[in-house]
PDB file of N, CA and C in Angstrom:
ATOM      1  N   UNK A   1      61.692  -1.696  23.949  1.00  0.00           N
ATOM      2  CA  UNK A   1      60.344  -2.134  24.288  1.00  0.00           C
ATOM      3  C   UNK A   1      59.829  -3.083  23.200  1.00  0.00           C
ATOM      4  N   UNK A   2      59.561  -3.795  23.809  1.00  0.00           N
ATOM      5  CA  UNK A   2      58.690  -5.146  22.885  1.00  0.00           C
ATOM      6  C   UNK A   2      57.533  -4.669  22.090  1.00  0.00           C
ATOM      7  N   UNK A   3      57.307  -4.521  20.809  1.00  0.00           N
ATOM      8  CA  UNK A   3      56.441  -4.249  19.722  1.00  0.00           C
ATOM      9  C   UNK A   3      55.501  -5.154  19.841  1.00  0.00           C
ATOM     10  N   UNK A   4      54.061  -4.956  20.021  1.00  0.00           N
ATOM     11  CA  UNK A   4      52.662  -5.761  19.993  1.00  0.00           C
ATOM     12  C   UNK A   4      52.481  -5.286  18.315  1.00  0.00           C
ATOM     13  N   UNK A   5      52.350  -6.391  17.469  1.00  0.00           N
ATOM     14  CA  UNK A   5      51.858  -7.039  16.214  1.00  0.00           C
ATOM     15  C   UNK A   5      50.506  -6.956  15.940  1.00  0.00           C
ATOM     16  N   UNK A   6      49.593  -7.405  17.024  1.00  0.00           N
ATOM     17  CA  UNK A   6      48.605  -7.866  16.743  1.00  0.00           C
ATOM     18  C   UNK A   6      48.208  -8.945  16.437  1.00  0.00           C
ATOM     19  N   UNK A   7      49.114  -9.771  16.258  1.00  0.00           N
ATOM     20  CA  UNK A   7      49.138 -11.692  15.885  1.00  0.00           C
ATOM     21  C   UNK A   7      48.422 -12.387  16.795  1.00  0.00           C
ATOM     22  N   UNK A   8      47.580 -12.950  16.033  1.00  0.00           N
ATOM     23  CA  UNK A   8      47.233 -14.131  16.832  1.00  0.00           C
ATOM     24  C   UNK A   8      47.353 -15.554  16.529  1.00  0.00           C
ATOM     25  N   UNK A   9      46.834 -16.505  17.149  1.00  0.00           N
ATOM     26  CA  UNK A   9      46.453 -18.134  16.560  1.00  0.00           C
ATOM     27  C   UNK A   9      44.834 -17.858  17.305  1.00  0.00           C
ATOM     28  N   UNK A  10      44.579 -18.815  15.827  1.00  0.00           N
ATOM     29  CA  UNK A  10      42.943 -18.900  15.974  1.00  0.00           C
ATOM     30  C   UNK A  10      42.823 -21.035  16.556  1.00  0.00           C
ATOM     31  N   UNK A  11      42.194 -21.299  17.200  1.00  0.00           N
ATOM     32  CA  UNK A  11      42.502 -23.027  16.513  1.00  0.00           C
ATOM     33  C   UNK A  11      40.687 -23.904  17.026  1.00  0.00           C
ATOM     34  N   UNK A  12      40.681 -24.831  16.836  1.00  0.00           N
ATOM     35  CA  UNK A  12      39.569 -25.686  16.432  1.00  0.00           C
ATOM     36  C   UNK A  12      40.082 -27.047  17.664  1.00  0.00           C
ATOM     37  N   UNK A  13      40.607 -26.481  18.327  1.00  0.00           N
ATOM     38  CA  UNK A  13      40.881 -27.805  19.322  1.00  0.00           C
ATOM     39  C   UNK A  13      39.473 -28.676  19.901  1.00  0.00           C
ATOM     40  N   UNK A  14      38.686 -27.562  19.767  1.00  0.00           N
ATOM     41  CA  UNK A  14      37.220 -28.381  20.830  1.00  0.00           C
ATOM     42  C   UNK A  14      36.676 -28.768  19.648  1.00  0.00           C
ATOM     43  N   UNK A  15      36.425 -28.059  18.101  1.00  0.00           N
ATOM     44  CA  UNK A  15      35.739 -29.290  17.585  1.00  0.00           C
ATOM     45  C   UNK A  15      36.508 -30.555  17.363  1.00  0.00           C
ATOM     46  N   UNK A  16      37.749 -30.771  17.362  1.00  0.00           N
ATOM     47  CA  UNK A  16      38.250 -31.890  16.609  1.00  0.00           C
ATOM     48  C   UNK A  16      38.106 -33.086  17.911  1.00  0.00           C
ATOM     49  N   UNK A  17      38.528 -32.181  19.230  1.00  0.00           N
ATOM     50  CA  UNK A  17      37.995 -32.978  20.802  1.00  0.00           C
ATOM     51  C   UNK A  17      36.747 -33.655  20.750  1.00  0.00           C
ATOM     52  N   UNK A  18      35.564 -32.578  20.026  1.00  0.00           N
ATOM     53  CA  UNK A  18      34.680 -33.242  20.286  1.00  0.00           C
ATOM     54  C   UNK A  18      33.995 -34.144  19.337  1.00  0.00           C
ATOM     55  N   UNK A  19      34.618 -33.898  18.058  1.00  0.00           N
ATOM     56  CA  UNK A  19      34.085 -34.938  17.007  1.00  0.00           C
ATOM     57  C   UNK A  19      35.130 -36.304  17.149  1.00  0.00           C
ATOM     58  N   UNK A  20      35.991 -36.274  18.133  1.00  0.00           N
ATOM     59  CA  UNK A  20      36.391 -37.569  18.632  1.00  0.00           C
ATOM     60  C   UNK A  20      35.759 -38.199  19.694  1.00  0.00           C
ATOM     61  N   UNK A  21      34.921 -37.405  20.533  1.00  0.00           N
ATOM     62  CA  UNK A  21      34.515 -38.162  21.580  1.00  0.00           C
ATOM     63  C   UNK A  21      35.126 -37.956  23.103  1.00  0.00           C
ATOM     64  N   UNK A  22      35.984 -37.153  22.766  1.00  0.00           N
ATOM     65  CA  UNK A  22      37.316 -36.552  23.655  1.00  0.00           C
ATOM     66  C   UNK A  22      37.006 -35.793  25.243  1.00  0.00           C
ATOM     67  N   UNK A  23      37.242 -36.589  26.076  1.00  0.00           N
ATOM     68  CA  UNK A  23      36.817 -34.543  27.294  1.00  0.00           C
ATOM     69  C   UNK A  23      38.002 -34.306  27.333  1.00  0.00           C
ATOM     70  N   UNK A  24      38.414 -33.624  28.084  1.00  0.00           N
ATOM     71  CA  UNK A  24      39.400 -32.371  27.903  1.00  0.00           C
ATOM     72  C   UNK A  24      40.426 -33.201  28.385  1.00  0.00           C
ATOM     73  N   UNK A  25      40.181 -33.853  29.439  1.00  0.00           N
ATOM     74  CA  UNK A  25      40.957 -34.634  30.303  1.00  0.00           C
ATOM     75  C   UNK A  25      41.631 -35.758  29.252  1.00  0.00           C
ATOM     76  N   UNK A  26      40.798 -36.618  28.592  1.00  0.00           N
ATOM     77  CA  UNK A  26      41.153 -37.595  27.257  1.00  0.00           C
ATOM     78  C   UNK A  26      42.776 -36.441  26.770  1.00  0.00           C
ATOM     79  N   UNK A  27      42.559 -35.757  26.089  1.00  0.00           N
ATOM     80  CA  UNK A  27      43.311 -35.342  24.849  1.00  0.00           C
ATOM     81  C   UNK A  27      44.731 -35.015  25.958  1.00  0.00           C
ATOM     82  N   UNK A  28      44.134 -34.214  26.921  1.00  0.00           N
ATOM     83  CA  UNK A  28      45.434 -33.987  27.414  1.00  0.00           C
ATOM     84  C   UNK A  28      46.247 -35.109  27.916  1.00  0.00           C
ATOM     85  N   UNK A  29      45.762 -36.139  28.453  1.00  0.00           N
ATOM     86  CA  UNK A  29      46.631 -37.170  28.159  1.00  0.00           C
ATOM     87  C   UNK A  29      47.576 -37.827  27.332  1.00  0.00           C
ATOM     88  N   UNK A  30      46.682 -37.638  26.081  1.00  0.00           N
ATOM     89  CA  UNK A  30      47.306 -38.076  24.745  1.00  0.00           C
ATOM     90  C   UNK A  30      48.018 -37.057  24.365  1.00  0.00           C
ATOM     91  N   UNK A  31      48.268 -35.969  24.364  1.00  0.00           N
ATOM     92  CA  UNK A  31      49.318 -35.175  23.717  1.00  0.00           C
ATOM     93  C   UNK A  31      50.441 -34.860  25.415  1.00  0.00           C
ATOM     94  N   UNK A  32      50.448 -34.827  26.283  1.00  0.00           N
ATOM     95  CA  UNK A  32      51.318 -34.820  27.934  1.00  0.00           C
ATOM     96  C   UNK A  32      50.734 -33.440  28.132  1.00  0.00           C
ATOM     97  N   UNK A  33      49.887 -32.623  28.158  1.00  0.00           N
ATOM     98  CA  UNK A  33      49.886 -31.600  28.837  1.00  0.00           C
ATOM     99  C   UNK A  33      48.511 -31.916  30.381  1.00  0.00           C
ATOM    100  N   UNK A  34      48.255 -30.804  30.677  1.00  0.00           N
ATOM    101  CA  UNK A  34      47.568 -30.647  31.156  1.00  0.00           C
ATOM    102  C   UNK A  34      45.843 -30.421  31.036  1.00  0.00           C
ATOM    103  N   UNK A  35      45.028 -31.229  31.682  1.00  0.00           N
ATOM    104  CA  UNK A  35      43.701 -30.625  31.836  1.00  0.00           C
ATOM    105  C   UNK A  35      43.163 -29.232  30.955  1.00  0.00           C
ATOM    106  N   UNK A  36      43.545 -28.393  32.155  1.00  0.00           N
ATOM    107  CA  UNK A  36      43.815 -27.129  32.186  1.00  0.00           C
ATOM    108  C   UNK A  36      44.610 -26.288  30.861  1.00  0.00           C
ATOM    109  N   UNK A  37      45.399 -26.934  30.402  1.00  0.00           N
ATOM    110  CA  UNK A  37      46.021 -26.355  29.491  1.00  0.00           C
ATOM    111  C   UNK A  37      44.878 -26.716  28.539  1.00  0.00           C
ATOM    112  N   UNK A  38      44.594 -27.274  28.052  1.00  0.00           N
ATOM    113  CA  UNK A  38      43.484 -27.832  26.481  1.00  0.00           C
ATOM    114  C   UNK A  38      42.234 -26.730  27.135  1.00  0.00           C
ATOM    115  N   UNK A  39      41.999 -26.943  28.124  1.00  0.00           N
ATOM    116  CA  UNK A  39      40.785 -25.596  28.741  1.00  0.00           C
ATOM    117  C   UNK A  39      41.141 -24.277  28.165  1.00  0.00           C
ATOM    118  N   UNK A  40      42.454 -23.809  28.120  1.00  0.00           N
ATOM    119  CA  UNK A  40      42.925 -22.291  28.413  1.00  0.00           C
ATOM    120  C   UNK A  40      42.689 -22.237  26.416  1.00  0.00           C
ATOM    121  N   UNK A  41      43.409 -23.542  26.009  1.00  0.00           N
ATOM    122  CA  UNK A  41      43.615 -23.153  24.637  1.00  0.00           C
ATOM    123  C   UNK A  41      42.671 -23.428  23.958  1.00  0.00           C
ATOM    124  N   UNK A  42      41.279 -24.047  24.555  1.00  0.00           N
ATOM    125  CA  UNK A  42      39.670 -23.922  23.270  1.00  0.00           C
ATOM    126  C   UNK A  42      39.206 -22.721  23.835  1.00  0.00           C
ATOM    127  N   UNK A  43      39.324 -21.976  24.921  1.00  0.00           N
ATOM    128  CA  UNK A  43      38.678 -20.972  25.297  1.00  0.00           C
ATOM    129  C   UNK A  43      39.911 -19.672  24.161  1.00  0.00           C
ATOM    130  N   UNK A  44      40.854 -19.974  23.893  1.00  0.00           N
ATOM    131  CA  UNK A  44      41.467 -18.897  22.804  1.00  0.00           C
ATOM    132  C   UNK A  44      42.428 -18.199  24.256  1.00  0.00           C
ATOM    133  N   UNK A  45      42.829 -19.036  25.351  1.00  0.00           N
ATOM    134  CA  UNK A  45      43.477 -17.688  26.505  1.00  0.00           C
ATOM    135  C   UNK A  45      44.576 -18.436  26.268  1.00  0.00           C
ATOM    136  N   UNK A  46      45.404 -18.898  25.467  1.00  0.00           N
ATOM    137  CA  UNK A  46      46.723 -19.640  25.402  1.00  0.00           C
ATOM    138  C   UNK A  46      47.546 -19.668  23.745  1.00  0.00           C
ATOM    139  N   UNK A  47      47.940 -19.644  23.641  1.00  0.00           N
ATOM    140  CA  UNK A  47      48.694 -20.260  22.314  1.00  0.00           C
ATOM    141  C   UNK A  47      49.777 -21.438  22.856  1.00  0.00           C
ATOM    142  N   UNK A  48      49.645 -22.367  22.066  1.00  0.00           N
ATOM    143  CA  UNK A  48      50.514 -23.352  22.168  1.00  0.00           C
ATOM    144  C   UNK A  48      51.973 -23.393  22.141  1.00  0.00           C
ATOM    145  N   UNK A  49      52.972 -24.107  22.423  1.00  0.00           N
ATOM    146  CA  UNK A  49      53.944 -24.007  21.893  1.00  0.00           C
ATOM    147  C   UNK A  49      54.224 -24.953  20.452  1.00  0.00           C
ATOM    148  N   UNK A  50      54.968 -24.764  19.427  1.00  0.00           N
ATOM    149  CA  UNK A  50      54.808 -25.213  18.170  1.00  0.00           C
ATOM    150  C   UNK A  50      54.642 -26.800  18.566  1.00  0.00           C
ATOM    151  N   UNK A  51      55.779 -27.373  19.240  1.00  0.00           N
ATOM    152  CA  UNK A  51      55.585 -28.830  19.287  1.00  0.00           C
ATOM    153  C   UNK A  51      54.284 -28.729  19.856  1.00  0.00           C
ATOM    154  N   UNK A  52      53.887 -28.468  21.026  1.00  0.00           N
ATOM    155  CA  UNK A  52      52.061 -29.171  21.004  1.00  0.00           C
ATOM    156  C   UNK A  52      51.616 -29.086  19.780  1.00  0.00           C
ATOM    157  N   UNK A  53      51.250 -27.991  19.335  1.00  0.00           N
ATOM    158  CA  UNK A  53      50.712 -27.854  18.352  1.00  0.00           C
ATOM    159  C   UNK A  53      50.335 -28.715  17.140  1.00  0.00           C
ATOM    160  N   UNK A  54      51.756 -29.059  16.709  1.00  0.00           N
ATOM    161  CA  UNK A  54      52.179 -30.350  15.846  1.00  0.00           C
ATOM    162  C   UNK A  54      51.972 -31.897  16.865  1.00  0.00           C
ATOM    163  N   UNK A  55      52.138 -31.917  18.022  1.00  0.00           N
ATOM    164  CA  UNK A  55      51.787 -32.755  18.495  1.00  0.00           C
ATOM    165  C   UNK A  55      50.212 -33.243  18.381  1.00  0.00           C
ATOM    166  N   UNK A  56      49.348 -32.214  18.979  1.00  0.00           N
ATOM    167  CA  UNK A  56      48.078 -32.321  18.531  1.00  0.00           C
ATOM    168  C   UNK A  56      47.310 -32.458  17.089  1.00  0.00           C
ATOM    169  N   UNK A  57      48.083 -31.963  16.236  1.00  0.00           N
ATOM    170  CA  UNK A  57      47.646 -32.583  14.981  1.00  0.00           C
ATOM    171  C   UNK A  57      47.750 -33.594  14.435  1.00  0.00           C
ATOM    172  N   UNK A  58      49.174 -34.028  14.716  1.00  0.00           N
ATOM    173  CA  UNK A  58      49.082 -35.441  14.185  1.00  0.00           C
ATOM    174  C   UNK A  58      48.583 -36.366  15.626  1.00  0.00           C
ATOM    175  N   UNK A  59      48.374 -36.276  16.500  1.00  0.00           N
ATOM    176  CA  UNK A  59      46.811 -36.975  17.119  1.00  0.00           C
ATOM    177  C   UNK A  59      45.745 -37.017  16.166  1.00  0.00           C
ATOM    178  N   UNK A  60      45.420 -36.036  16.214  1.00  0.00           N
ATOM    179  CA  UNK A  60      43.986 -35.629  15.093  1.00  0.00           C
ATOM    180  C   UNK A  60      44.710 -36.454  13.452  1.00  0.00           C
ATOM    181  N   UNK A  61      45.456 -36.635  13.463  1.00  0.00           N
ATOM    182  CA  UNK A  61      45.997 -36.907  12.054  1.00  0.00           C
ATOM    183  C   UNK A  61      45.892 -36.082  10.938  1.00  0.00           C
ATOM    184  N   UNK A  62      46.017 -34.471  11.233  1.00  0.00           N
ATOM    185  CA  UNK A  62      45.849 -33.850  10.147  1.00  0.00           C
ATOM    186  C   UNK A  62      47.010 -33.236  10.347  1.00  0.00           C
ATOM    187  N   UNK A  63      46.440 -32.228   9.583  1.00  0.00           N
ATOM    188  CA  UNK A  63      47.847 -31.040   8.965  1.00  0.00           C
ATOM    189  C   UNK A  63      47.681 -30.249  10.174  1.00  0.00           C
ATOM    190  N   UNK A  64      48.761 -29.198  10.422  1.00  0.00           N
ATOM    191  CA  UNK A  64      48.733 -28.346  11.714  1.00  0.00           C
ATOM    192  C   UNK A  64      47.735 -27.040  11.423  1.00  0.00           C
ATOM    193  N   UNK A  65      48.021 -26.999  10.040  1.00  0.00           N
ATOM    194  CA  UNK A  65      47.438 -25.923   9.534  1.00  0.00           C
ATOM    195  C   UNK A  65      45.703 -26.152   9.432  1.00  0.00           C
ATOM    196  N   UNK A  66      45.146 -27.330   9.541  1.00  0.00           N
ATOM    197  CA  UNK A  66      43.807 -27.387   9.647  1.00  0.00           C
ATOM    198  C   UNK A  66      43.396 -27.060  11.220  1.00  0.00           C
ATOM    199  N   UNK A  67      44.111 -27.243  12.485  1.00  0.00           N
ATOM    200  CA  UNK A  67      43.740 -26.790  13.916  1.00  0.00           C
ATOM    201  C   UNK A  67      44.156 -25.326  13.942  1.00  0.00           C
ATOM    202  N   UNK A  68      45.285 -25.227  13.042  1.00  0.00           N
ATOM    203  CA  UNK A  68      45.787 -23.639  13.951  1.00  0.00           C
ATOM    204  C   UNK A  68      45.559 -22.930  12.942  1.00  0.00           C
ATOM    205  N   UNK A  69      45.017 -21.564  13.113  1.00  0.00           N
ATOM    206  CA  UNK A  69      44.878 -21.019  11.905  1.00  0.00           C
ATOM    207  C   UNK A  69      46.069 -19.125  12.529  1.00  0.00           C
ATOM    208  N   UNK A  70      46.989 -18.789  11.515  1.00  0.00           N
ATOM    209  CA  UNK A  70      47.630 -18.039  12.311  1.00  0.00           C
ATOM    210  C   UNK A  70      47.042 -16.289  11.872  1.00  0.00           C
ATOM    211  N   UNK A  71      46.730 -15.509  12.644  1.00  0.00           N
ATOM    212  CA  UNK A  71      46.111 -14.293  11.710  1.00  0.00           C
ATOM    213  C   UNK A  71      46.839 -13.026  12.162  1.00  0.00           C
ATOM    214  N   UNK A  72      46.731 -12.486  11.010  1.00  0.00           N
ATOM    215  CA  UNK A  72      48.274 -11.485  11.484  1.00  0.00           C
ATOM    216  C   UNK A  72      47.682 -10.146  11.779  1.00  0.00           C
ATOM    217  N   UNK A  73      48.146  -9.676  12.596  1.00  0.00           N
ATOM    218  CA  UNK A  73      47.857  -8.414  13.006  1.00  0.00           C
ATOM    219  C   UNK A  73      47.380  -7.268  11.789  1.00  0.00           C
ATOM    220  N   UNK A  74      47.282  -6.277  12.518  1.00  0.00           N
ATOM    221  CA  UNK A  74      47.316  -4.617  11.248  1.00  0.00           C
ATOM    222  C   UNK A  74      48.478  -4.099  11.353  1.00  0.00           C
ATOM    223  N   UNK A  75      49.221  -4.107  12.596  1.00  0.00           N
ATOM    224  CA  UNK A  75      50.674  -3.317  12.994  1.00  0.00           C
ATOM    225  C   UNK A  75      51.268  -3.973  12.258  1.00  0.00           C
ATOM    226  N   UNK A  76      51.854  -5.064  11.790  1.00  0.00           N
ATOM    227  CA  UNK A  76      52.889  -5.968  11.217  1.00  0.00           C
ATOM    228  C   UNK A  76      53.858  -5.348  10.300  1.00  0.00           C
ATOM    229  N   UNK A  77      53.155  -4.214   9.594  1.00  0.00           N
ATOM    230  CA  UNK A  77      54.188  -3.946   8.735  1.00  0.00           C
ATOM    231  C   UNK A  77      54.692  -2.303   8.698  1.00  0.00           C
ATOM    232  N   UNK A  78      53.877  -1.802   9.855  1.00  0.00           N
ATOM    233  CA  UNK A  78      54.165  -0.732  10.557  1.00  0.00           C
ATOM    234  C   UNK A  78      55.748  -0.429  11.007  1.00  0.00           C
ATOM    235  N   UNK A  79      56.109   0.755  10.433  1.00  0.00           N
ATOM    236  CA  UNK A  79      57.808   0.824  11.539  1.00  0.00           C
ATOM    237  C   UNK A  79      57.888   1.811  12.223  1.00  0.00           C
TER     238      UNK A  79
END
């Protein structure tokens, strides 16, 4: 059985969307996903896969680590 961690990703996609000027529709263009997908992932119901991820940052031109922030569970070190 698959062990739940507690891990998450936290990320900042809608401010960096919106201190560009961005609708949802904009960005997802520019990185190939979907509408819908940039929806699921400022609302926090998605995690990315690493390449978006990195894809979307260097859009934004930053570090990955300034959009995604990763926070680790309490179980993690539980056996």
């Amino acid at each position: 059985m698959k062990k739940d961690f507690g891990d998450s990703i936290s990320n900042k996609v809608y401010e960096y969307r919106v201190l560009a000027r961005l609708s949802q529709k904009e960005l997802a263009e520019k990185v190939g996903v979907s509408k819908q997908t940039i929806f699921v992932m400022e609302k926090g119901n998605y995690v990315p896969t690493l390449l978006l991820a990195y894809r979307i940052a260097e859009f934004f031109n930053v570090d990955v680590n300034d959009i995604f922030t990763y926070e680790k569970g309490s179980d993690a070190n539980d056996n």
